[in-house]
PDB file of N, CA and C in Angstrom:
ATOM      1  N   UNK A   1     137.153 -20.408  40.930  1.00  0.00           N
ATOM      2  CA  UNK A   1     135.999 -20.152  41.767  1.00  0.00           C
ATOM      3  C   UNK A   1     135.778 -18.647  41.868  1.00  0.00           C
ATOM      4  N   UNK A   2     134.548 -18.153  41.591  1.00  0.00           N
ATOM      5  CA  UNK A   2     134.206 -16.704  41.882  1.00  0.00           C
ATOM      6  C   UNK A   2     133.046 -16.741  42.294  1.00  0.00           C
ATOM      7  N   UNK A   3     133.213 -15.468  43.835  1.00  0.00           N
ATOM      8  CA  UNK A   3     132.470 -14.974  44.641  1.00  0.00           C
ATOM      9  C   UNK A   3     131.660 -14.028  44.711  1.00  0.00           C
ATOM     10  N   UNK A   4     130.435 -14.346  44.863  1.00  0.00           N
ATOM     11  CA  UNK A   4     129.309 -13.135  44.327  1.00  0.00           C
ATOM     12  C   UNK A   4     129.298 -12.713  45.549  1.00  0.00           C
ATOM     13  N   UNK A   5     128.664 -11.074  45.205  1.00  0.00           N
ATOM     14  CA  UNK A   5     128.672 -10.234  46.486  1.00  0.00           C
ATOM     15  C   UNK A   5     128.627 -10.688  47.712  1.00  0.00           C
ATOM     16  N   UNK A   6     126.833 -11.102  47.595  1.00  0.00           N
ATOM     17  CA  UNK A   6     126.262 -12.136  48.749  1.00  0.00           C
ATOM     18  C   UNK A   6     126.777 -12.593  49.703  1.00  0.00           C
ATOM     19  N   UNK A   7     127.680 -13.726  48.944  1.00  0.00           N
ATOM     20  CA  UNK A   7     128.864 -14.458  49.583  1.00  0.00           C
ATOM     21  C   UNK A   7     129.853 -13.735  50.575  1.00  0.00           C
ATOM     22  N   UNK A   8     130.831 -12.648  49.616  1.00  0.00           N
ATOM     23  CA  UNK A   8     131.588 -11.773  50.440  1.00  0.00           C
ATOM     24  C   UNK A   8     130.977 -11.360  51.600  1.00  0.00           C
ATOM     25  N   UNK A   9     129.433 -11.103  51.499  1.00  0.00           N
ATOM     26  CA  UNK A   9     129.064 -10.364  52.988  1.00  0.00           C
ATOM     27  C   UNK A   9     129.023 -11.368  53.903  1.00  0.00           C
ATOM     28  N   UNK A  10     128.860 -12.817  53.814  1.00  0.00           N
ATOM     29  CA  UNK A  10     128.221 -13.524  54.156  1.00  0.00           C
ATOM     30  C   UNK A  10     129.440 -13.784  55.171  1.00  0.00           C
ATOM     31  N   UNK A  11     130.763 -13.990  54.415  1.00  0.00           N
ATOM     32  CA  UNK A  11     131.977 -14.677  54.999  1.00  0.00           C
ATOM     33  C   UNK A  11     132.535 -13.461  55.388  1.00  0.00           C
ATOM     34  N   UNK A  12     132.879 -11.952  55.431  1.00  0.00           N
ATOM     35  CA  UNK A  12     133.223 -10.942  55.951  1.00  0.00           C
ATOM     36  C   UNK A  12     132.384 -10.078  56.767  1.00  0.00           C
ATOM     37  N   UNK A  13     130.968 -10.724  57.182  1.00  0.00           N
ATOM     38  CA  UNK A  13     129.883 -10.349  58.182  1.00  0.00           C
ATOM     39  C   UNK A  13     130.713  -9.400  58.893  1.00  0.00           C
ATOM     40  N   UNK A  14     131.565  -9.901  59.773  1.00  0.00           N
ATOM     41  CA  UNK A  14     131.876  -9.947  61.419  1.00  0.00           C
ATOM     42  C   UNK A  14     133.351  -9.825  61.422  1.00  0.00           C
ATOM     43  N   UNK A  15     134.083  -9.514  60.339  1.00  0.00           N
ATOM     44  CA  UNK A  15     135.298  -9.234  60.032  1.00  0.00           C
ATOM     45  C   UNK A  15     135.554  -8.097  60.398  1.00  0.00           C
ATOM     46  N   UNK A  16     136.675  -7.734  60.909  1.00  0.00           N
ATOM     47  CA  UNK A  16     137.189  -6.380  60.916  1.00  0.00           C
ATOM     48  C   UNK A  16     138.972  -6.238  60.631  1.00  0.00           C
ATOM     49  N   UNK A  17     139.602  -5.284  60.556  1.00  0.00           N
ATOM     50  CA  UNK A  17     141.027  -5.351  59.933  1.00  0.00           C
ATOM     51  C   UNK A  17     141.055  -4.857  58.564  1.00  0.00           C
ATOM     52  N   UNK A  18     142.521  -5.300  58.158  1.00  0.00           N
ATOM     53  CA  UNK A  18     142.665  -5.426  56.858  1.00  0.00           C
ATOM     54  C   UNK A  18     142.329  -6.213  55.897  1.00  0.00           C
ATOM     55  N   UNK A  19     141.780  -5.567  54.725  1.00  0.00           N
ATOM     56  CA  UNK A  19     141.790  -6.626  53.730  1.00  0.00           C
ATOM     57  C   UNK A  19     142.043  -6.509  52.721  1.00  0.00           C
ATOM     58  N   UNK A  20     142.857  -7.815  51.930  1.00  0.00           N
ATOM     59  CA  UNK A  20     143.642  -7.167  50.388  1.00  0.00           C
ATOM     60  C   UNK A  20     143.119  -7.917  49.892  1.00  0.00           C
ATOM     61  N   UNK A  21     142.721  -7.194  48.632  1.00  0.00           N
ATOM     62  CA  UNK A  21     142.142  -7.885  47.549  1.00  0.00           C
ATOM     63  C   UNK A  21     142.921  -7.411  46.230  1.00  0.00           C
ATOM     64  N   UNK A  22     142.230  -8.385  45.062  1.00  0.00           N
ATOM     65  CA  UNK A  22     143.019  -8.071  43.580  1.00  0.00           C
ATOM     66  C   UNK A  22     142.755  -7.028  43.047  1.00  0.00           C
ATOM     67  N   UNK A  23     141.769  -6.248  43.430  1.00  0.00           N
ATOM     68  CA  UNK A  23     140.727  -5.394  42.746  1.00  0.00           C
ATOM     69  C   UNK A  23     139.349  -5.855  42.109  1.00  0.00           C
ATOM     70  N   UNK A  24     139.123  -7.041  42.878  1.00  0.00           N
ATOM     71  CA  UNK A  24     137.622  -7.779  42.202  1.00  0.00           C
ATOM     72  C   UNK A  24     137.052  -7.018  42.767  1.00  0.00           C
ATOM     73  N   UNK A  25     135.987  -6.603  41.721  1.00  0.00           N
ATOM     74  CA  UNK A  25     134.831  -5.534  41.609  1.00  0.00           C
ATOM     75  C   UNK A  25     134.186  -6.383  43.250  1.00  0.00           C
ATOM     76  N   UNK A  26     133.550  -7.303  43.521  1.00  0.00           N
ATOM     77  CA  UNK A  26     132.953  -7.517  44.442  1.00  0.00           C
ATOM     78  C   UNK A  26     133.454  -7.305  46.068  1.00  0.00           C
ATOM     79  N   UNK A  27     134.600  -6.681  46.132  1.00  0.00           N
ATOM     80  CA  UNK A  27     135.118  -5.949  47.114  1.00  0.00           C
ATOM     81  C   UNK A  27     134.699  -4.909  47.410  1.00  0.00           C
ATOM     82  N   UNK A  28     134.663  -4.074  46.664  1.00  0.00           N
ATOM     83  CA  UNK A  28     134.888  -2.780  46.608  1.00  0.00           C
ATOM     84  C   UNK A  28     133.506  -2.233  47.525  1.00  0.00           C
ATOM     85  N   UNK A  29     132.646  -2.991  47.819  1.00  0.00           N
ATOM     86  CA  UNK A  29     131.513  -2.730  48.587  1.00  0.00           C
ATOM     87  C   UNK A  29     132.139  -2.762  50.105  1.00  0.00           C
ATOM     88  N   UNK A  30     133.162  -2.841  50.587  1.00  0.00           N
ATOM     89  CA  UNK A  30     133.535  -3.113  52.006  1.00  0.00           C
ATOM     90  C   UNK A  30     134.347  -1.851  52.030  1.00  0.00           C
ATOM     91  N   UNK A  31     134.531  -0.970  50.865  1.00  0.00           N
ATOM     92  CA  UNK A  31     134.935   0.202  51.194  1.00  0.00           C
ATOM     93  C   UNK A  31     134.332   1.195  51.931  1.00  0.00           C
ATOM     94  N   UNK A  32     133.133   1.253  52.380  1.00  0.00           N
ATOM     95  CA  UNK A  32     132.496   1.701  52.941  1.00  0.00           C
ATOM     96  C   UNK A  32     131.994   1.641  54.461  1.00  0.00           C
ATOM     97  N   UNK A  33     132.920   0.680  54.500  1.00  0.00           N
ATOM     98  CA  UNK A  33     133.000   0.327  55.902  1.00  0.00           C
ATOM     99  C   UNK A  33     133.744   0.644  57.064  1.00  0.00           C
ATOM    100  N   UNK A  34     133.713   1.092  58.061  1.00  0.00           N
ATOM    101  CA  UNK A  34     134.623   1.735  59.076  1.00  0.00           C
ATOM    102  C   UNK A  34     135.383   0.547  59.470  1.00  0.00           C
ATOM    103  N   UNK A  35     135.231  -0.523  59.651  1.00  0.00           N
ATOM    104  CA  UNK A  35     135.903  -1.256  60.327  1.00  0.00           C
ATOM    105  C   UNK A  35     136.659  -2.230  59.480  1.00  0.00           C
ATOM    106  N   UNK A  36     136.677  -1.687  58.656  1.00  0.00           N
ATOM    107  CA  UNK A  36     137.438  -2.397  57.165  1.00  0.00           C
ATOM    108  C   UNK A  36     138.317  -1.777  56.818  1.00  0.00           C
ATOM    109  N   UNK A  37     139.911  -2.065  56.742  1.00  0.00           N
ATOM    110  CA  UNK A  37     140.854  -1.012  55.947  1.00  0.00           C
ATOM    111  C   UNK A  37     140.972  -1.806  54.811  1.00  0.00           C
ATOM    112  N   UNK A  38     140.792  -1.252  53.378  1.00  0.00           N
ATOM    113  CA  UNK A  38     141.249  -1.927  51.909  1.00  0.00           C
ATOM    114  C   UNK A  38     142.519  -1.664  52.013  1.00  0.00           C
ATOM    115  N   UNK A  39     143.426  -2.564  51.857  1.00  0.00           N
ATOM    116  CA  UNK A  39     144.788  -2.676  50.969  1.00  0.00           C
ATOM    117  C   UNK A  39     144.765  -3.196  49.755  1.00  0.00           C
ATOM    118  N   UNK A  40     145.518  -3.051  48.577  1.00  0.00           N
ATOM    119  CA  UNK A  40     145.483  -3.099  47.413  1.00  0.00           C
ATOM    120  C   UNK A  40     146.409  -4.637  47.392  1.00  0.00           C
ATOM    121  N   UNK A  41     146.482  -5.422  46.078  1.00  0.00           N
ATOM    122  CA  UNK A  41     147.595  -6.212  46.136  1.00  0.00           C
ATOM    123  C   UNK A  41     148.527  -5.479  45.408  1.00  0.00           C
ATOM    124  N   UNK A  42     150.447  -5.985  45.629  1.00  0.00           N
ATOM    125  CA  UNK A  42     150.958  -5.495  45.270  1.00  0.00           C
ATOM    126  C   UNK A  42     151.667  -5.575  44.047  1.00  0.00           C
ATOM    127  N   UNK A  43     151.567  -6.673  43.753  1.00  0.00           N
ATOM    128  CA  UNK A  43     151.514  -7.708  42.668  1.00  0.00           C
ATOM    129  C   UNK A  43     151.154  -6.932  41.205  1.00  0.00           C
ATOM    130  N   UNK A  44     149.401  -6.317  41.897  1.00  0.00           N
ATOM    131  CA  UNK A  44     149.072  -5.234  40.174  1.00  0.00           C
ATOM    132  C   UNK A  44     149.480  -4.203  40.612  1.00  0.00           C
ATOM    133  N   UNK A  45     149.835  -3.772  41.640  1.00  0.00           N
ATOM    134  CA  UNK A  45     150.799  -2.329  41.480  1.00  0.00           C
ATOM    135  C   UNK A  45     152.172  -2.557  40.775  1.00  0.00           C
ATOM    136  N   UNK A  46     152.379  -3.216  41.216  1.00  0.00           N
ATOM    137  CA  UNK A  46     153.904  -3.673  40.493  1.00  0.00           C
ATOM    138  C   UNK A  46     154.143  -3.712  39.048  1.00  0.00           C
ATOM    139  N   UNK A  47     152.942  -4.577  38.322  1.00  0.00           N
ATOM    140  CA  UNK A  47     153.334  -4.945  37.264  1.00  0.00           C
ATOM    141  C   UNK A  47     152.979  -3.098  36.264  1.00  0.00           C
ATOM    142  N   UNK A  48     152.192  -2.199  36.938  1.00  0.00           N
ATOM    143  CA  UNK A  48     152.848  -0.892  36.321  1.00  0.00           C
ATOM    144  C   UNK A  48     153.703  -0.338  35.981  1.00  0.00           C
ATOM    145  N   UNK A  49     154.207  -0.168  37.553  1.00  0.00           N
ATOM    146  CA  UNK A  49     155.798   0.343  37.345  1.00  0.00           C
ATOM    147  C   UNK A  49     156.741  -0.685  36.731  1.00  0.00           C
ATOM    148  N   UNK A  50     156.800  -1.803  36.035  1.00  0.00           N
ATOM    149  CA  UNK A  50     157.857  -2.343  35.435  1.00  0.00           C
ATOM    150  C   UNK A  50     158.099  -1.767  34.189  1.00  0.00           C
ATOM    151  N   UNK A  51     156.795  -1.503  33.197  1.00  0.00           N
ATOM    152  CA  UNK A  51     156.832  -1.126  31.922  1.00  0.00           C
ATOM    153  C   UNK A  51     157.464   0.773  31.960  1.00  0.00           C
ATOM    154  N   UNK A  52     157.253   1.116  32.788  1.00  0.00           N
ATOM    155  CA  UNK A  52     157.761   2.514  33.257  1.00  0.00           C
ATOM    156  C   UNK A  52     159.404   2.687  33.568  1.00  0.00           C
ATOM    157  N   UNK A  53     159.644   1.408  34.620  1.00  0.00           N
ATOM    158  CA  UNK A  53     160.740   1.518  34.355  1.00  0.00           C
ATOM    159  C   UNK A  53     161.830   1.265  33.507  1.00  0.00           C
ATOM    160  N   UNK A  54     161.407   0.340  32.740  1.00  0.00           N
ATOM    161  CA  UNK A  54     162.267  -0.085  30.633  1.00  0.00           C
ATOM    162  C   UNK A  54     162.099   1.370  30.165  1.00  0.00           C
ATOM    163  N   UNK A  55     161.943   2.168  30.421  1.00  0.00           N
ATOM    164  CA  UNK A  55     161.559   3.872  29.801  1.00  0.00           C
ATOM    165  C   UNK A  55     162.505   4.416  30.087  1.00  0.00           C
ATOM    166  N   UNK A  56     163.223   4.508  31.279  1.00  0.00           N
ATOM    167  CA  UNK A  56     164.593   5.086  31.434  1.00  0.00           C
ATOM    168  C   UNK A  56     165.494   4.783  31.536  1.00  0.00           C
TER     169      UNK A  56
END
């Protein structure tokens, strides 16, 4: 299932807090928001540093 912008505003109207997302592009519009903190997932941070760490 994927969520078009629209939608996101529709269901995060009246939201405030945190919110983590995968990095779907259709987030990234709530960055702009004061009453919105983005957190990242950690999941794709992670899978960076694994290939980094087989390096040393």
């Amino acid at each position: 299932m994927t969520i078009s912008k629209a939608e996101a505003v529709k269901l995060l109207k009246d939201y405030k807090g945190y919110l983590q997302t995968d990095g779907y592009p259709v987030y990234e519009q709530f960055e702009e928001r004061q009453d919105i903190i983005m957190v990242g997932c950690l999941t794709h941070a992670r899978r960076k540093f694994e290939p980094a760490y087989s390096l040393t």
